[in-house]
Protein backbone atom coordinates (compact mmCIF):
# COMPACT_ATOMS: atom_id res chain seq x y z
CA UNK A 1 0.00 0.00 0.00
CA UNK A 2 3.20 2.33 1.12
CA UNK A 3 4.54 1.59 -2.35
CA UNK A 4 1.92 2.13 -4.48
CA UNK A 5 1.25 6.11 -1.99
CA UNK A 6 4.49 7.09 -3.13
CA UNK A 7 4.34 5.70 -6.94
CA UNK A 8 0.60 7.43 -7.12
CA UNK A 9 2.84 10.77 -5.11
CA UNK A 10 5.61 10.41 -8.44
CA UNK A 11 3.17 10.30 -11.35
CA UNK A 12 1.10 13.33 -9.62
CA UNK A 13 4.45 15.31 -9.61
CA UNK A 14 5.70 14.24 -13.14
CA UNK A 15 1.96 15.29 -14.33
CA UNK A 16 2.55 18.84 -12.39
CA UNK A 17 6.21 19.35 -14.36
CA UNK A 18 5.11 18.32 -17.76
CA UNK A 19 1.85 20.32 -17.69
CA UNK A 20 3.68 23.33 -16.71
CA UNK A 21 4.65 24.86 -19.57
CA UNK A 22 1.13 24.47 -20.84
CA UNK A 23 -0.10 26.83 -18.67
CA UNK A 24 -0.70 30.37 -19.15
CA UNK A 25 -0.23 32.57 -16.75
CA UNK A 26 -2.27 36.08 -16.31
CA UNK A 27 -1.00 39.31 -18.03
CA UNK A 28 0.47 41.53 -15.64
CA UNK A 29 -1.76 44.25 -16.18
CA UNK A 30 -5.36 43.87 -17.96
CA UNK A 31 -6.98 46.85 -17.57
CA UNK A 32 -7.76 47.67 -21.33
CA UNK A 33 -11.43 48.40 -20.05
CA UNK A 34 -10.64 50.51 -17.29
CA UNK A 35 -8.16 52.72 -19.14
CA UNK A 36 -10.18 53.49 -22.42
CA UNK A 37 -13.44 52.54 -21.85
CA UNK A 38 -15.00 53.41 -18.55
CA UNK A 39 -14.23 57.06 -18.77
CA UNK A 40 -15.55 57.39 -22.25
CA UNK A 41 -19.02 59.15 -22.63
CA UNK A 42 -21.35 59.49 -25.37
CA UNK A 43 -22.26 63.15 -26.25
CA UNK A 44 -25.49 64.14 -26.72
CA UNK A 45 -25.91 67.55 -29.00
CA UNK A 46 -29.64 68.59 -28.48
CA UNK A 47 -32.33 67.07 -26.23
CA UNK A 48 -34.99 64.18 -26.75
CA UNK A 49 -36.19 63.95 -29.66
CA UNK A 50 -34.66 67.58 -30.99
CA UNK A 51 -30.82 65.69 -30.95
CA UNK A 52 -29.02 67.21 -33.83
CA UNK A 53 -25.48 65.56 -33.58
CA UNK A 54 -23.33 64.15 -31.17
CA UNK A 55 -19.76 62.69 -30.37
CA UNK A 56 -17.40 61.43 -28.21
CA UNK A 57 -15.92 62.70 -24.69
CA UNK A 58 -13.09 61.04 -22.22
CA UNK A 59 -13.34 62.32 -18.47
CA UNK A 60 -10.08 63.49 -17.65
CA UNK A 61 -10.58 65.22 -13.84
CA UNK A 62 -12.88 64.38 -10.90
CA UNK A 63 -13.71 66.90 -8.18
CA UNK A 64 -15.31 66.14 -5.17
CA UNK A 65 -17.27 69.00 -5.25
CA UNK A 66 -18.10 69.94 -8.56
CA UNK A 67 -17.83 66.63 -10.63
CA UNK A 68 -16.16 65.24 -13.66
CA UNK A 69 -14.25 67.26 -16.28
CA UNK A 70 -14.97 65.57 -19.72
CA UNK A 71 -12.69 66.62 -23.03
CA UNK A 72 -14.55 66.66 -26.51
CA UNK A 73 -13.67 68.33 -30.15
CA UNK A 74 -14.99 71.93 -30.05
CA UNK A 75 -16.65 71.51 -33.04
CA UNK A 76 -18.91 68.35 -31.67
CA UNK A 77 -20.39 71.21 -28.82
CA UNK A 78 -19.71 74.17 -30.85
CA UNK A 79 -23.51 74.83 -32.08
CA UNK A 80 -25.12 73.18 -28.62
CA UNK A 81 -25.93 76.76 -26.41
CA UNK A 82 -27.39 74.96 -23.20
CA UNK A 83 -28.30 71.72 -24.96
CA UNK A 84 -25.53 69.31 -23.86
CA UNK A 85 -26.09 65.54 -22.26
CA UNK A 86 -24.22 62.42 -22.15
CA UNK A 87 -24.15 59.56 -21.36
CA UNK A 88 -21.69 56.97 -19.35
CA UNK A 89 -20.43 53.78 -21.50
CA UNK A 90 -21.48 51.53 -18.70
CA UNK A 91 -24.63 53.51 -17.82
CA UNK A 92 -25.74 54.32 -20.95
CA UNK A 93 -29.51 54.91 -20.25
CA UNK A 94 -28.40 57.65 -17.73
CA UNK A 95 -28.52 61.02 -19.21
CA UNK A 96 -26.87 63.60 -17.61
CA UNK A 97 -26.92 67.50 -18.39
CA UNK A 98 -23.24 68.99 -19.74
CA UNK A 99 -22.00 72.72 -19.85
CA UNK A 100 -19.04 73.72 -21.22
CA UNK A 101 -16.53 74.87 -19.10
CA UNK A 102 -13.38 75.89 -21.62
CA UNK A 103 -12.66 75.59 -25.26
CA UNK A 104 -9.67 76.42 -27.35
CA UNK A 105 -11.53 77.05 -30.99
CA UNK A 106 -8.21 76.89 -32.47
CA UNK A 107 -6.97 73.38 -31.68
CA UNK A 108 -10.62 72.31 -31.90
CA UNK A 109 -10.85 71.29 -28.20
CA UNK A 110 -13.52 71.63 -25.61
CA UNK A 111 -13.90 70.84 -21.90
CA UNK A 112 -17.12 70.17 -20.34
CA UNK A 113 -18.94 69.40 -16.76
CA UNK A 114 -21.05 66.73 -15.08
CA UNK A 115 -22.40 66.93 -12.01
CA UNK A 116 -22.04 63.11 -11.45
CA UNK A 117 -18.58 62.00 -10.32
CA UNK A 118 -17.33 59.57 -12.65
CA UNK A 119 -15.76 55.93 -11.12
CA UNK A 120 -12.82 56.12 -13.95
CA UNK A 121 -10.93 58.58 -15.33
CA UNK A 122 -8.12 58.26 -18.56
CA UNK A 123 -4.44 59.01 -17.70
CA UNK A 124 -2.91 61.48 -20.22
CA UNK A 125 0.61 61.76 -21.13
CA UNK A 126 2.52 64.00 -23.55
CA UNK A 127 2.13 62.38 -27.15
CA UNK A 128 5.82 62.09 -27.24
CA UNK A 129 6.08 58.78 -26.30
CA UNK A 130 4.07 57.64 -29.17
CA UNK A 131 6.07 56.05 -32.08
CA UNK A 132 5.18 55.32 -35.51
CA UNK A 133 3.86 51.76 -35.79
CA UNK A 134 2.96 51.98 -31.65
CA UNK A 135 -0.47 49.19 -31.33
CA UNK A 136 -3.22 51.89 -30.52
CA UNK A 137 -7.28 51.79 -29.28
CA UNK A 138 -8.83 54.50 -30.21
CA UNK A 139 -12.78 54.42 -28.40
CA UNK A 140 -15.36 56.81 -29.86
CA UNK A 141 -18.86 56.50 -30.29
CA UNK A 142 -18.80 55.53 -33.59
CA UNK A 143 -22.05 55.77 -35.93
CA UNK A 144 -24.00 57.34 -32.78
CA UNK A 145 -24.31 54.17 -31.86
CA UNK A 146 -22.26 53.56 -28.76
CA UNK A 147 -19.38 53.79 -27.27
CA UNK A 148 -16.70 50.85 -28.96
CA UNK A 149 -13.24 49.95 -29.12
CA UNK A 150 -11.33 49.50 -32.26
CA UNK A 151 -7.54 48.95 -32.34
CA UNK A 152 -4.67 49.99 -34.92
CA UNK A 153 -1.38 51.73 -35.24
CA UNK A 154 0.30 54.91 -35.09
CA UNK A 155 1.11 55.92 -39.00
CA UNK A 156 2.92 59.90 -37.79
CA UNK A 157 3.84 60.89 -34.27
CA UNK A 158 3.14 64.43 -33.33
CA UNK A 159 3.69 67.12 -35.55
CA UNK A 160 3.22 70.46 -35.87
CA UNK A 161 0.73 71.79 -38.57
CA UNK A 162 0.24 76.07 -39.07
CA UNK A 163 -3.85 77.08 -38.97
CA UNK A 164 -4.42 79.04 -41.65
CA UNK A 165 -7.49 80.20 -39.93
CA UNK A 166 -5.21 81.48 -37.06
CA UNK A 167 -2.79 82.93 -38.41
CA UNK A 168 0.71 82.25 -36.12
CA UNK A 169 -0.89 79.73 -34.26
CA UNK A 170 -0.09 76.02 -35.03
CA UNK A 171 -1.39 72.83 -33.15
CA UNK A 172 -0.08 69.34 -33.14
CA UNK A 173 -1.35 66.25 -34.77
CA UNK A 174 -1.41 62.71 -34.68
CA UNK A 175 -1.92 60.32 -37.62
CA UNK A 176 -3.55 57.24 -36.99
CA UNK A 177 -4.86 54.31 -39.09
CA UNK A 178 -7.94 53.11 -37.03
CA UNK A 179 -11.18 52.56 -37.63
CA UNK A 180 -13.23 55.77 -36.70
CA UNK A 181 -16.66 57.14 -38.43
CA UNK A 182 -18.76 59.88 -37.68
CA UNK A 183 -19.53 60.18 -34.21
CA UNK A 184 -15.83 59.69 -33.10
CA UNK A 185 -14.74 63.22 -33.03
CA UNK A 186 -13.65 64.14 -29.14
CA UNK A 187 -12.93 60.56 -28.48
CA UNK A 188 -9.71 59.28 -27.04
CA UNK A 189 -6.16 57.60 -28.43
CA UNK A 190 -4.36 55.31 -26.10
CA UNK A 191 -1.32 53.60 -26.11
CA UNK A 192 0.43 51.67 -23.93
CA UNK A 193 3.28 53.16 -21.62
CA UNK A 194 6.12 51.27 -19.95
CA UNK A 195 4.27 50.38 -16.77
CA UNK A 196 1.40 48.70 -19.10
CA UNK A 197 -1.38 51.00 -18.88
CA UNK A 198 -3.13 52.59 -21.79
CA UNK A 199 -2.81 56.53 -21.63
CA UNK A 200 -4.82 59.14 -23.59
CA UNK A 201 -2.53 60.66 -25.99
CA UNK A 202 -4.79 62.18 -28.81
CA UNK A 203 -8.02 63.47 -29.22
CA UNK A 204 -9.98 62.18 -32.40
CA UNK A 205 -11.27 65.37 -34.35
CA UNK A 206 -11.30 64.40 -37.95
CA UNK A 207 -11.36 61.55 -40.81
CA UNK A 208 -8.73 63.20 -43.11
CA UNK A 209 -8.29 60.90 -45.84
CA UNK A 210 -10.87 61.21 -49.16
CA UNK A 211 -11.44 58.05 -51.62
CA UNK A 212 -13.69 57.75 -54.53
CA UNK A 213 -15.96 54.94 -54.72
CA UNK A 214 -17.78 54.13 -58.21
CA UNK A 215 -21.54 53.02 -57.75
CA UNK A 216 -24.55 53.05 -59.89
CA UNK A 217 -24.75 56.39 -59.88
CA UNK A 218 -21.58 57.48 -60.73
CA UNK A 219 -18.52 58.48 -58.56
CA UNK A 220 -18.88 59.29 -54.88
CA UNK A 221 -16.62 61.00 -52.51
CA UNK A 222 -16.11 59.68 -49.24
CA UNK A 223 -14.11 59.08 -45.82
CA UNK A 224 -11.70 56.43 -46.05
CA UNK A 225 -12.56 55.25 -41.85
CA UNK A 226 -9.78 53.86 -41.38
CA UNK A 227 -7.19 57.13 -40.91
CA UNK A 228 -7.56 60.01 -38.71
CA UNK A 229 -6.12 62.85 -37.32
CA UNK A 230 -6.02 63.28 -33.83
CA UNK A 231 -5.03 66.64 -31.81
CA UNK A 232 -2.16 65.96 -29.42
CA UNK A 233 -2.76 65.00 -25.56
CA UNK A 234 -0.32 68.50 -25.02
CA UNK A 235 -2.76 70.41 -26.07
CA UNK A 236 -5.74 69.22 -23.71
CA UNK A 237 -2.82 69.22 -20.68
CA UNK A 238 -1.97 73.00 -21.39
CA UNK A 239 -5.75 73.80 -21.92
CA UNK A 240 -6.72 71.76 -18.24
CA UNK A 241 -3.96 73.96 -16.57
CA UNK A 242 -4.94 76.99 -17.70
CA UNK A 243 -8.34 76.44 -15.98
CA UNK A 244 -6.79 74.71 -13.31
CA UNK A 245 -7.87 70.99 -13.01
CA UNK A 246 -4.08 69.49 -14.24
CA UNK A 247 -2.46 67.17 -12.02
CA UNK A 248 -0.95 64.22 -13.27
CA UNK A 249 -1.27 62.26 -9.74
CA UNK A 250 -4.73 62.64 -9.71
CA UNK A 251 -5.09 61.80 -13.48
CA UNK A 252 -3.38 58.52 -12.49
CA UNK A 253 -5.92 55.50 -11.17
């Protein structure tokens, strides 16, 4: 009986080492949700059933007091007056009133204010550390049809394009190939930094690239979805200092 403990003892162990490189251990981080999705928020242009438009926003401050800081495209709230709502990704039923709280017309950004403190905020860091070819998710609300999650790659890093609407200013710009339609404009860029989370580095304002398509009707111009421009993560840190509600340690969950 002794004998056949320890032979049954062996073939348990030898089972244990051969197995063991089958296994697969958990990632060290996996919080793909929680970085890009939970703070993104549908954005309601209008009221009821006099919506007009609509986009994307990523909360990017909480305050105790006065609630969650969310940062859109300018021209997604541009033509709202008081007529602002959203809606959370994971509460999406729950509409909540908006104002806007800052803008920067020229670098097409926005900043607007929920009473409701949000459970998840995106970490932003300068779009210098992303690379040509660097894996990306970019979340908008794509179609107006809810918040989703589609994934591609840097194509340009940062650079620096003149407005010839404003003249002497310039803003920086990211080119991206990722899937993004109408709808998407204010909504975030992530990548993934050295400690494995995914940080807001862009914010999605336009589909830049123009195709023709041939149909029974002749030629049509249209978006090609799958590249966009996206204004640089700088330019929403200088804008949320200048009103005050910058710190990276709090931007940080």
């Amino acid at each position: 009986m002794k004998n056949r403990l320890i032979a049954w003892i062996k073939s348990v162990v030898l089972m244990g080492v051969l197995l063991a490189p089958l296994s697969v251990s958990a990632p060290a981080y996996a919080g793909k949700m929680e970085d890009t999705l939970l703070p993104a928020v549908h954005v309601y242009v209008g009221r009821g059933t006099a919506i007009s438009g609509g986009g994307t926003g990523i909360a990017v401050h909480v305050d105790p007091v006065l609630g969650t800081y969310i940062v859109t495209a300018w021209h997604v709230v541009k033509d709202s007056l008081d007529t602002i709502e959203v809606s959370l990704y994971n509460d999406p039923k729950n509409i909540i009133p908006a104002t806007i709280y800052a803008y920067d017309i020229s670098r097409d950004l926005a900043i607007i204010r929920i009473p409701t403190k949000m459970g998840r905020i995106a970490s932003i860091e300068s779009s210098s550390i992303a690379a040509t070819f660097d894996p990306v998710i970019c979340v908008g609300n794509n179609g107006l049809r809810g918040i989703d999650p589609s994934t591609g790659i840097i194509q340009s890093p940062a650079t620096t394009t003149p407005l010839s609407v404003f003249p002497g200013q310039s803003y920086r710009v990211i080119d991206v190939q990722c899937p993004t339609y109408q709808g998407s404009s204010g909504g975030g860029v992530f990548v993934e930094n050295d400690d494995g989370r995914w940080v807001m580095v862009g914010v999605i304002a336009y589909v830049w690239r123009m195709r023709t398509i041939r149909t029974a009707f002749g030629p049509i111009a249209t978006h090609d979805p799958t590249q966009n421009g996206s204004i640089a993560s700088d330019h929403v840190i200088e804008l949320m200092k200048k009103y005050g509600i910058y710190s990276k340690g709090d931007n940080v969950q």
